[in-house]
C-alpha atoms as a PDB file:
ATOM      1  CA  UNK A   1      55.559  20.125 -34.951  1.00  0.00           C
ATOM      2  CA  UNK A   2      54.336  19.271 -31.249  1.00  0.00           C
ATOM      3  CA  UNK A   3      50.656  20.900 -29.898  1.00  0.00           C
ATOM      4  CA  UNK A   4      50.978  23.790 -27.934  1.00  0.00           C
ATOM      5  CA  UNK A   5      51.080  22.848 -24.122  1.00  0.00           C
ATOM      6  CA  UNK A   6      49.099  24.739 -21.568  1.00  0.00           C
ATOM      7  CA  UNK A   7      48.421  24.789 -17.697  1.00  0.00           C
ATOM      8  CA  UNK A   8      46.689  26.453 -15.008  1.00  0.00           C
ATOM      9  CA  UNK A   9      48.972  27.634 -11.673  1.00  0.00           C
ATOM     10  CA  UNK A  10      46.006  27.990  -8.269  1.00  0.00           C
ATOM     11  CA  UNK A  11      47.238  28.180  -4.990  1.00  0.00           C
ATOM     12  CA  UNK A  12      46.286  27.557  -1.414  1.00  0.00           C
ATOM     13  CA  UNK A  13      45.291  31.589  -0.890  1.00  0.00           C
ATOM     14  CA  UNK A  14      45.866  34.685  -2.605  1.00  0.00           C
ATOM     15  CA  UNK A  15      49.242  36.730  -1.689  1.00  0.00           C
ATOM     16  CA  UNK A  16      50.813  33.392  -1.796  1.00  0.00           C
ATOM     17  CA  UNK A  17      52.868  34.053  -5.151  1.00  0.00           C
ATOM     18  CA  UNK A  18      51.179  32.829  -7.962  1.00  0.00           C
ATOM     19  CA  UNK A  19      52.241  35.478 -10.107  1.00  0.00           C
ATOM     20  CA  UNK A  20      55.865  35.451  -9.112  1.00  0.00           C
ATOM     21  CA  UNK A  21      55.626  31.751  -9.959  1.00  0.00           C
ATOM     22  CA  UNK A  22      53.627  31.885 -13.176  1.00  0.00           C
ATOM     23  CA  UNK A  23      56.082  34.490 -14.276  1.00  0.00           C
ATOM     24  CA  UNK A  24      58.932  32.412 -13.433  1.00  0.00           C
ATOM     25  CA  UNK A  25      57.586  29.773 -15.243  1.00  0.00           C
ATOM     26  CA  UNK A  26      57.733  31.302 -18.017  1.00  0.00           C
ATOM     27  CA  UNK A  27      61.556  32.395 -18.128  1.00  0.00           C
ATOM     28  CA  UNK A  28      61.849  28.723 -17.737  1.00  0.00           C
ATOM     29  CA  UNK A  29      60.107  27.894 -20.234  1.00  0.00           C
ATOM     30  CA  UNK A  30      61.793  30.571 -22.825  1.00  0.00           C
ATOM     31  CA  UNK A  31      65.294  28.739 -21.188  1.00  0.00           C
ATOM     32  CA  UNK A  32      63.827  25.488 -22.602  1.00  0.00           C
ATOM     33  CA  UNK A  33      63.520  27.291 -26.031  1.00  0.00           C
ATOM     34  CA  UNK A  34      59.712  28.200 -26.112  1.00  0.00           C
ATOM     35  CA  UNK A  35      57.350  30.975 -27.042  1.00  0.00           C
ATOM     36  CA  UNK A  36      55.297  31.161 -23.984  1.00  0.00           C
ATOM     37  CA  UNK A  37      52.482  33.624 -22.849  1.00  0.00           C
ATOM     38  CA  UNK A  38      50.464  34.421 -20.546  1.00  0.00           C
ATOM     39  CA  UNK A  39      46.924  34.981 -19.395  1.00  0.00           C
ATOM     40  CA  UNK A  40      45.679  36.316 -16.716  1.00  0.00           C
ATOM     41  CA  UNK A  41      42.046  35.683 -17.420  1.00  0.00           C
ATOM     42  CA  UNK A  42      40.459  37.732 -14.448  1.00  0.00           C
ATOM     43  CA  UNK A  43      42.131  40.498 -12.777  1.00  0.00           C
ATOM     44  CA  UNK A  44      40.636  42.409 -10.048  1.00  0.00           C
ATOM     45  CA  UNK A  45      42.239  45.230  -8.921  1.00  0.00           C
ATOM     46  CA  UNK A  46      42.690  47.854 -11.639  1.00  0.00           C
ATOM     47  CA  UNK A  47      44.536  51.173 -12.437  1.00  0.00           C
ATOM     48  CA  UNK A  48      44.758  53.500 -15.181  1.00  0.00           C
ATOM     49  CA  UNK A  49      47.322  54.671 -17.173  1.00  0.00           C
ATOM     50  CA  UNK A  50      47.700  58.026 -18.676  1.00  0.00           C
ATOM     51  CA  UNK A  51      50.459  57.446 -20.299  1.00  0.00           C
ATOM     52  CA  UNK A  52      49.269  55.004 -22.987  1.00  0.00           C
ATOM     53  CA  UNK A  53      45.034  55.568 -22.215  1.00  0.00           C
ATOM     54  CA  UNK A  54      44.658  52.079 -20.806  1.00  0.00           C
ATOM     55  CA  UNK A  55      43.902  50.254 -17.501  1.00  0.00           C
ATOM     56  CA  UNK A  56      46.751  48.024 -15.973  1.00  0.00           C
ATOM     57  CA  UNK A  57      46.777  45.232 -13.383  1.00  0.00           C
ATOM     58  CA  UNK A  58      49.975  45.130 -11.655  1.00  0.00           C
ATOM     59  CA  UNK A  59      49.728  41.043 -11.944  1.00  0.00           C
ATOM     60  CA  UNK A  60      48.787  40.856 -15.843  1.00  0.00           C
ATOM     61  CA  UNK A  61      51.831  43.621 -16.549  1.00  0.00           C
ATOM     62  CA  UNK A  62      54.279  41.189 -14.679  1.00  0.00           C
ATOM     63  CA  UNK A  63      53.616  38.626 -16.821  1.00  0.00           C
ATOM     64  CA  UNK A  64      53.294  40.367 -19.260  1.00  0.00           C
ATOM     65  CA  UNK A  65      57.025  41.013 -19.024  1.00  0.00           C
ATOM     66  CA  UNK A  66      57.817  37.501 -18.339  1.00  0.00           C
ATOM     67  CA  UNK A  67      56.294  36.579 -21.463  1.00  0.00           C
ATOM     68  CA  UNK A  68      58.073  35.677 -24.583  1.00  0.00           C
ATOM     69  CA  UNK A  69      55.118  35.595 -26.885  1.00  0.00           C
ATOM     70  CA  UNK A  70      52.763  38.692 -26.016  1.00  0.00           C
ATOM     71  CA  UNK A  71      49.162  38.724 -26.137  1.00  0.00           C
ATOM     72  CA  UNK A  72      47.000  41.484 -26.639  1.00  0.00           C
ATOM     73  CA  UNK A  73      45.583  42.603 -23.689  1.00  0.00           C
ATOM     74  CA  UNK A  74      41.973  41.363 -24.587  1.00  0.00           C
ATOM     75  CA  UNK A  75      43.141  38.231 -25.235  1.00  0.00           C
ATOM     76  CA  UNK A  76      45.242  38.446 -21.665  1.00  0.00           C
ATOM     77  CA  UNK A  77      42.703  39.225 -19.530  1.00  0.00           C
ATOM     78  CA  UNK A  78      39.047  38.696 -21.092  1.00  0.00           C
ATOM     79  CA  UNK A  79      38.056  40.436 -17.815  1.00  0.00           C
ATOM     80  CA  UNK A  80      39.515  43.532 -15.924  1.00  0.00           C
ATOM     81  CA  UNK A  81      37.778  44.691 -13.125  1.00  0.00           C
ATOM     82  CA  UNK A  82      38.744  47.857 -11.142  1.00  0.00           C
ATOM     83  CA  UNK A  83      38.522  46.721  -7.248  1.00  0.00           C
ATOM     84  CA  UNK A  84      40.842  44.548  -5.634  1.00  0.00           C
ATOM     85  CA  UNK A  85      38.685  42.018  -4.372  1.00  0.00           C
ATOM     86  CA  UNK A  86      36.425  39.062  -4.376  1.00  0.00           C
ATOM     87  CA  UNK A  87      36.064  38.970  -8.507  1.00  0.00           C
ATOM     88  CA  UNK A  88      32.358  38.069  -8.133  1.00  0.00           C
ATOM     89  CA  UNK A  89      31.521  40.991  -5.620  1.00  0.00           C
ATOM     90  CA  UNK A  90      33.381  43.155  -7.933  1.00  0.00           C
ATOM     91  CA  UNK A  91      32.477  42.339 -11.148  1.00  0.00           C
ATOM     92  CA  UNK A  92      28.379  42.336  -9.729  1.00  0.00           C
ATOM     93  CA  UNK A  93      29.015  46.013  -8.337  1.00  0.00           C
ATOM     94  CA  UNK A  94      30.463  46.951 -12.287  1.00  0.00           C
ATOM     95  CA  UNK A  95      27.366  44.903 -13.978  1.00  0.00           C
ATOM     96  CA  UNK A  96      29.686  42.182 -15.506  1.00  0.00           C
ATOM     97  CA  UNK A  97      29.222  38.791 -16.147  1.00  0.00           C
ATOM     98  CA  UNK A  98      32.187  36.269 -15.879  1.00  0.00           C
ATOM     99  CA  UNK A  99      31.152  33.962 -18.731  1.00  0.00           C
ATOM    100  CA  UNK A 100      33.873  31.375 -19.314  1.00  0.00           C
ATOM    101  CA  UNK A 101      33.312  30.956 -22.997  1.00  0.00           C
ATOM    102  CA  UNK A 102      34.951  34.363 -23.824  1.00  0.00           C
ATOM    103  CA  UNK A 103      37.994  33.257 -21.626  1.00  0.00           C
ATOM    104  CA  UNK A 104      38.079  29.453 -22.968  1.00  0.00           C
ATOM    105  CA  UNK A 105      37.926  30.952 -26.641  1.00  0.00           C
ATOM    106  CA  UNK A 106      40.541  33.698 -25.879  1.00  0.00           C
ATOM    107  CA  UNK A 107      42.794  30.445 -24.771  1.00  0.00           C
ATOM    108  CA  UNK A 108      42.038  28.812 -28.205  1.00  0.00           C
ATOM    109  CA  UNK A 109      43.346  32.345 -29.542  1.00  0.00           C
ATOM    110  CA  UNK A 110      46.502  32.178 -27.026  1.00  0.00           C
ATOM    111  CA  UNK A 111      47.464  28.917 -27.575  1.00  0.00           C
ATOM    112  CA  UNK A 112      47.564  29.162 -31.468  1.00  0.00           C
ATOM    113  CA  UNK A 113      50.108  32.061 -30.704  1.00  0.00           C
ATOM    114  CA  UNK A 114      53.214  29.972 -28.214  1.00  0.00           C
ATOM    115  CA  UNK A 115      54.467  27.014 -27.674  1.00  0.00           C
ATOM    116  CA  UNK A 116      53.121  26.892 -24.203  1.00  0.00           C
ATOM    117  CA  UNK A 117      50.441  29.062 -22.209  1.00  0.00           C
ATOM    118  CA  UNK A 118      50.630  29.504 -18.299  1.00  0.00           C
ATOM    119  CA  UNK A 119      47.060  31.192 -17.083  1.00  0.00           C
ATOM    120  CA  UNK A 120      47.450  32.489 -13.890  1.00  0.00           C
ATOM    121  CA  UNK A 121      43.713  31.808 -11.366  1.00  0.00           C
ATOM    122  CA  UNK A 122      42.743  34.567  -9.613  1.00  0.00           C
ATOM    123  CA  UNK A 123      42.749  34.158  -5.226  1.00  0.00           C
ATOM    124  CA  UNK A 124      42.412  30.277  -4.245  1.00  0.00           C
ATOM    125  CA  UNK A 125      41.278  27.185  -6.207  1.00  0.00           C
ATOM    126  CA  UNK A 126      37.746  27.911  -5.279  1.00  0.00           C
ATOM    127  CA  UNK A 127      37.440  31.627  -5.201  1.00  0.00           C
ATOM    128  CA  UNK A 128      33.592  32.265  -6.535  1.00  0.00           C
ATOM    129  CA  UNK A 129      33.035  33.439 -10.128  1.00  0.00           C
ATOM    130  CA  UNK A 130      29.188  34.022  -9.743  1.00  0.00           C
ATOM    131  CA  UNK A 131      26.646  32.222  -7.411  1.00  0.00           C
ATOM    132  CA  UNK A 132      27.643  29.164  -9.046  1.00  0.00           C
ATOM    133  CA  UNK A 133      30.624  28.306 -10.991  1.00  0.00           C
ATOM    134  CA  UNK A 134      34.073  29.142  -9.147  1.00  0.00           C
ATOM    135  CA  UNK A 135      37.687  29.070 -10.439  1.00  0.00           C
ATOM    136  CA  UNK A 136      37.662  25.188 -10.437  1.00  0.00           C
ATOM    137  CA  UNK A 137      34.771  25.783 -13.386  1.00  0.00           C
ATOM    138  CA  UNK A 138      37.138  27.547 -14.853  1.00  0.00           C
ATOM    139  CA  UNK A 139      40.032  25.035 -15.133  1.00  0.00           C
ATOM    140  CA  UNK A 140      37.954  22.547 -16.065  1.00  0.00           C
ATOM    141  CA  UNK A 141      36.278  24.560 -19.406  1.00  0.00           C
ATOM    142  CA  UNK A 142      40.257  25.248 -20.134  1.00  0.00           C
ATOM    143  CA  UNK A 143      40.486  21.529 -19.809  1.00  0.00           C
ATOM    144  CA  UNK A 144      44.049  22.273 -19.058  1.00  0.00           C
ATOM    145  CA  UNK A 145      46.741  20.147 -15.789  1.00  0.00           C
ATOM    146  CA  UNK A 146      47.284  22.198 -12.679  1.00  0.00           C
ATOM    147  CA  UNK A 147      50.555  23.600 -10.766  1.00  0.00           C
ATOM    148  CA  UNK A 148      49.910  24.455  -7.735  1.00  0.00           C
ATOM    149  CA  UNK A 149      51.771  27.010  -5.456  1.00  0.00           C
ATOM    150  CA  UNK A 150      51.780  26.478  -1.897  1.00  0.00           C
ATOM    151  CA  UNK A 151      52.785  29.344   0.434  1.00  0.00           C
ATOM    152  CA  UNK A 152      54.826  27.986   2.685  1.00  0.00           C
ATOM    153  CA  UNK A 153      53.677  29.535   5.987  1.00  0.00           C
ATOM    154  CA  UNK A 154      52.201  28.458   9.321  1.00  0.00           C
ATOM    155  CA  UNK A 155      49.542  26.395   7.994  1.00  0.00           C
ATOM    156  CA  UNK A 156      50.515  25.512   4.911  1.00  0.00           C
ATOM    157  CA  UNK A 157      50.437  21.978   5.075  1.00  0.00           C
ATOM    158  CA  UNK A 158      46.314  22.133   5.954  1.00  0.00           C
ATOM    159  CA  UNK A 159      46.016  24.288   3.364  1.00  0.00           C
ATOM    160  CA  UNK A 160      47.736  22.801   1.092  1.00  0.00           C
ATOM    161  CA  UNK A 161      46.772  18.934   1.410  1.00  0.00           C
ATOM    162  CA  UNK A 162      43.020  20.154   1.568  1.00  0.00           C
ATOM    163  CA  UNK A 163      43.296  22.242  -1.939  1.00  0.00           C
ATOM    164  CA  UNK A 164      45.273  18.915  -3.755  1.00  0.00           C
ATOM    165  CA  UNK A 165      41.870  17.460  -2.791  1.00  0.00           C
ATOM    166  CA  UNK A 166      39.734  19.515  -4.185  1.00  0.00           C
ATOM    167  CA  UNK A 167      41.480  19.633  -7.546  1.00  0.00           C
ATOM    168  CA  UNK A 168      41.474  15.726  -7.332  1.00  0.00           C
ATOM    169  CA  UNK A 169      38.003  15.832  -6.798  1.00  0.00           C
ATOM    170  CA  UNK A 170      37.155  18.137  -9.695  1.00  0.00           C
ATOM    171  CA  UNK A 171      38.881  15.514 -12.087  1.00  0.00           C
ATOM    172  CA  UNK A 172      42.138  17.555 -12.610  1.00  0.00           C
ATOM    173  CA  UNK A 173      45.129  16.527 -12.743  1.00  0.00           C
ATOM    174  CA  UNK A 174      47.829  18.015 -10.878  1.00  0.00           C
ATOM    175  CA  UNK A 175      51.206  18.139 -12.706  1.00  0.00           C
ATOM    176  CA  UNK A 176      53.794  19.247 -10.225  1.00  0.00           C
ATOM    177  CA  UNK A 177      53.286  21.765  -6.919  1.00  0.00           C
ATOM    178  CA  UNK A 178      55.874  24.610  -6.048  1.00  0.00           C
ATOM    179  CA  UNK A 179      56.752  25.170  -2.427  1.00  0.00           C
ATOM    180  CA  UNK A 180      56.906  29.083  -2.299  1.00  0.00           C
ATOM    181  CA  UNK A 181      58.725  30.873   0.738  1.00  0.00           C
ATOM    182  CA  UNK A 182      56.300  33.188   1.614  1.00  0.00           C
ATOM    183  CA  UNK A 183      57.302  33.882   5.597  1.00  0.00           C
ATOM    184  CA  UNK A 184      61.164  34.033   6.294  1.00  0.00           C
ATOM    185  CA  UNK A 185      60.694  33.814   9.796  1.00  0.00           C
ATOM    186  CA  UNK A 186      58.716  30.223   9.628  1.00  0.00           C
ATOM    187  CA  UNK A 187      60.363  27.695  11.850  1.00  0.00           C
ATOM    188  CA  UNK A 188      60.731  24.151  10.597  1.00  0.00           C
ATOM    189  CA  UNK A 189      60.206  25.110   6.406  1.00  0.00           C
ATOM    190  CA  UNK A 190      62.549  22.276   5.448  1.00  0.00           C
ATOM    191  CA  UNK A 191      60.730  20.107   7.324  1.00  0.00           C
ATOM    192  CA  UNK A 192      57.241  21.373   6.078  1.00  0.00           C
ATOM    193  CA  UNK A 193      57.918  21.071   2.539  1.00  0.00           C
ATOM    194  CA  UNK A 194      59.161  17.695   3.184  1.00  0.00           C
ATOM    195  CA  UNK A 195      56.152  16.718   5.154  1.00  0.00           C
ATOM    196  CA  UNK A 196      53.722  18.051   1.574  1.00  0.00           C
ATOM    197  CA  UNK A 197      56.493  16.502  -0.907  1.00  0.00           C
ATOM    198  CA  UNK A 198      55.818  12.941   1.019  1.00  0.00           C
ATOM    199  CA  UNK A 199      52.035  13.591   1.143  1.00  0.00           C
ATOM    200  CA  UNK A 200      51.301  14.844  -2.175  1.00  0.00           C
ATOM    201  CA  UNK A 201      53.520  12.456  -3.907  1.00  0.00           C
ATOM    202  CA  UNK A 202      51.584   9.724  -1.763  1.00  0.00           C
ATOM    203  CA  UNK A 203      48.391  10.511  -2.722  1.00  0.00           C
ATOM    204  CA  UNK A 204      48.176  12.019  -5.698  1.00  0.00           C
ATOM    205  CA  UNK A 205      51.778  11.209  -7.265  1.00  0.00           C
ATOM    206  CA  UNK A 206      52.364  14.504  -7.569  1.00  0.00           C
ATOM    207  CA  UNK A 207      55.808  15.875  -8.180  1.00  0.00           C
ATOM    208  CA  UNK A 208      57.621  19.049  -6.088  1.00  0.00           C
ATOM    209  CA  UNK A 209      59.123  20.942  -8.807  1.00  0.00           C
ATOM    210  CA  UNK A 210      61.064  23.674  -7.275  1.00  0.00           C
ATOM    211  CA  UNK A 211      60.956  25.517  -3.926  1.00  0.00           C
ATOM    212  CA  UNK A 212      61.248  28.954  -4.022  1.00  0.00           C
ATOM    213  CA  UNK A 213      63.071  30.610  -1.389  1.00  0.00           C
ATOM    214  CA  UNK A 214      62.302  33.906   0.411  1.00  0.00           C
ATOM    215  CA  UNK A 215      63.365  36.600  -2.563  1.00  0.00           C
ATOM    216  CA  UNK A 216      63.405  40.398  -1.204  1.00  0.00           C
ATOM    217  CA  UNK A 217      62.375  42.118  -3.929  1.00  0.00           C
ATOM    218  CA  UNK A 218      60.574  39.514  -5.790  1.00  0.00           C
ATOM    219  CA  UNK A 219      62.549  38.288  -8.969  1.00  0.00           C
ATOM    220  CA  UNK A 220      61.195  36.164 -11.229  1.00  0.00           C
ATOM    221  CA  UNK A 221      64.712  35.585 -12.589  1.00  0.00           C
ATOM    222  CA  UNK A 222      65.911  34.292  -9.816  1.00  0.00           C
ATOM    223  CA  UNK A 223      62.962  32.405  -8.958  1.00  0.00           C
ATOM    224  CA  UNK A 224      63.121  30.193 -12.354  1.00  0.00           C
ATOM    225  CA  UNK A 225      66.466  28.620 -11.375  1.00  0.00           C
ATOM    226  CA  UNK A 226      64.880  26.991  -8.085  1.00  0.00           C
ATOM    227  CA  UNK A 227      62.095  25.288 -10.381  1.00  0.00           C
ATOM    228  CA  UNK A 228      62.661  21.997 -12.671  1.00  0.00           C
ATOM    229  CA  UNK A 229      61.371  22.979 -15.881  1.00  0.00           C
ATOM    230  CA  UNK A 230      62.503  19.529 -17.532  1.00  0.00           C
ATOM    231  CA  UNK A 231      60.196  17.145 -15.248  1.00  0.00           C
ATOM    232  CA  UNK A 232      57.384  19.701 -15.483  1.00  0.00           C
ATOM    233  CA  UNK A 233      57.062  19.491 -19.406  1.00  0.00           C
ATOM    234  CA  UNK A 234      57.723  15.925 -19.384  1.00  0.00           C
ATOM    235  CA  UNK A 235      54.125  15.827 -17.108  1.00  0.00           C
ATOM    236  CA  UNK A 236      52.665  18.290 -19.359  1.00  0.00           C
ATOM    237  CA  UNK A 237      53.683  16.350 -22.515  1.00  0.00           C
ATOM    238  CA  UNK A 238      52.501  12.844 -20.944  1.00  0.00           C
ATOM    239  CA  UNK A 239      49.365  14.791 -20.340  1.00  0.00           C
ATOM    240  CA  UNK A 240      48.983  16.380 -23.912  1.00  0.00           C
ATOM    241  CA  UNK A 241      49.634  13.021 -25.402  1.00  0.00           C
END
């Protein structure tokens, strides 16, 4: 029996569609003929349910759908928080503490469950966890490879050549990027994406994987047949093994 795979999706901002991509990673993956779940290991941005008692992030309950092996939600999302924004103003203002070994030991617990677990970052590659560790600190305790989503907007390719760096830096490795179609009126996006598929495959041999065209209303359905499933778990298996 092959070890469970894992990976981390970041992306160049927030509102850029990491979850529609996570989540349509995961239909792929369940295509392939894997259990996959999800975590979402800090949400900000919270409501409550009275329906079933609980408190609900509108990204964890998306994948939460797209998944084919559930988690329970305290495995999904070690960390909750109730306002939608920066997730170490919030979590300071609620007298929380991100800790990452809660989250890297509720990955242990995920990863013992599927065949392959997509955790979803919260904002940007380097969005601040406390006054010292960021989301970078938290890849690198999963010790997991990176797909990165690229919003594919006027300035995009900055963005986007300037977060590959920093992952580099950190001593990830990137396994694949997805271009995601973000503005519909954006002149020149063939040309863009093919500008960051040159670059990124340049220097860091990084591999587009799918390009994900403007969807009105989001579907992560749909959004799984524009990504390459096959070359993505060839990286991930290179990577595992």
């Amino acid at each position: 029996m092959s070890s469970p795979l894992s990976l981390f999706v970041t992306g160049t901002d927030t509102e850029i569609g990491k979850t529609l991509v996570s989540c349509a990673l995961l239909r792929g993956f369940a295509k392939a003929g894997l259990s996959a779940a999800a975590m979402k290991p800090i949400a900000a941005g919270a409501h409550f349910n009275a329906d079933d008692g609980m408190w609900h992030n509108e990204d964890a309950d998306q994948l939460d759908e797209a998944s084919g092996a559930l988690l329970p939600p305290e495995v999904r999302t070690p960390y909750l928080l109730k306002a939608p924004a920066a997730p170490h103003i919030v979590a300071a203002q609620e007298g929380r503490t991100l800790k990452l070994a809660p989250i890297v030991e509720c990955h242990r617990e995920a990863m013992r469950r599927a065949d392959v677990v997509v955790v979803e970052g919260v904002g940007g590659f380097r969005v601040p966890l406390d006054n010292k560790r960021d989301t970078a600190d938290l890849a690198l305790a999963l010790g997991v490879p990176v797909v990165l989503v690229v919003g594919v907007r006027l300035g995009c390719i900055n963005h986007a050549l300037l977060t590959a760096e920093a992952i580099v830096a950190r001593g990830l490795r990137m396994v694949g990027w997805v271009a995601n179609i973000v503005d519909p009126a954006m002149r020149f996006v063939d040309e863009n994406v093919e500008t960051l598929r040159e670059w990124l495959d340049r220097e860091h041999g990084v591999p587009l994987i799918g390009t994900v065209p403007h969807l009105a209303p989001p579907s992560a359905e749909r959004a799984a047949a524009y990504l390459d499933i096959d070359t993505l778990l060839l990286a991930l298996r290179r990577h595992a093994g």
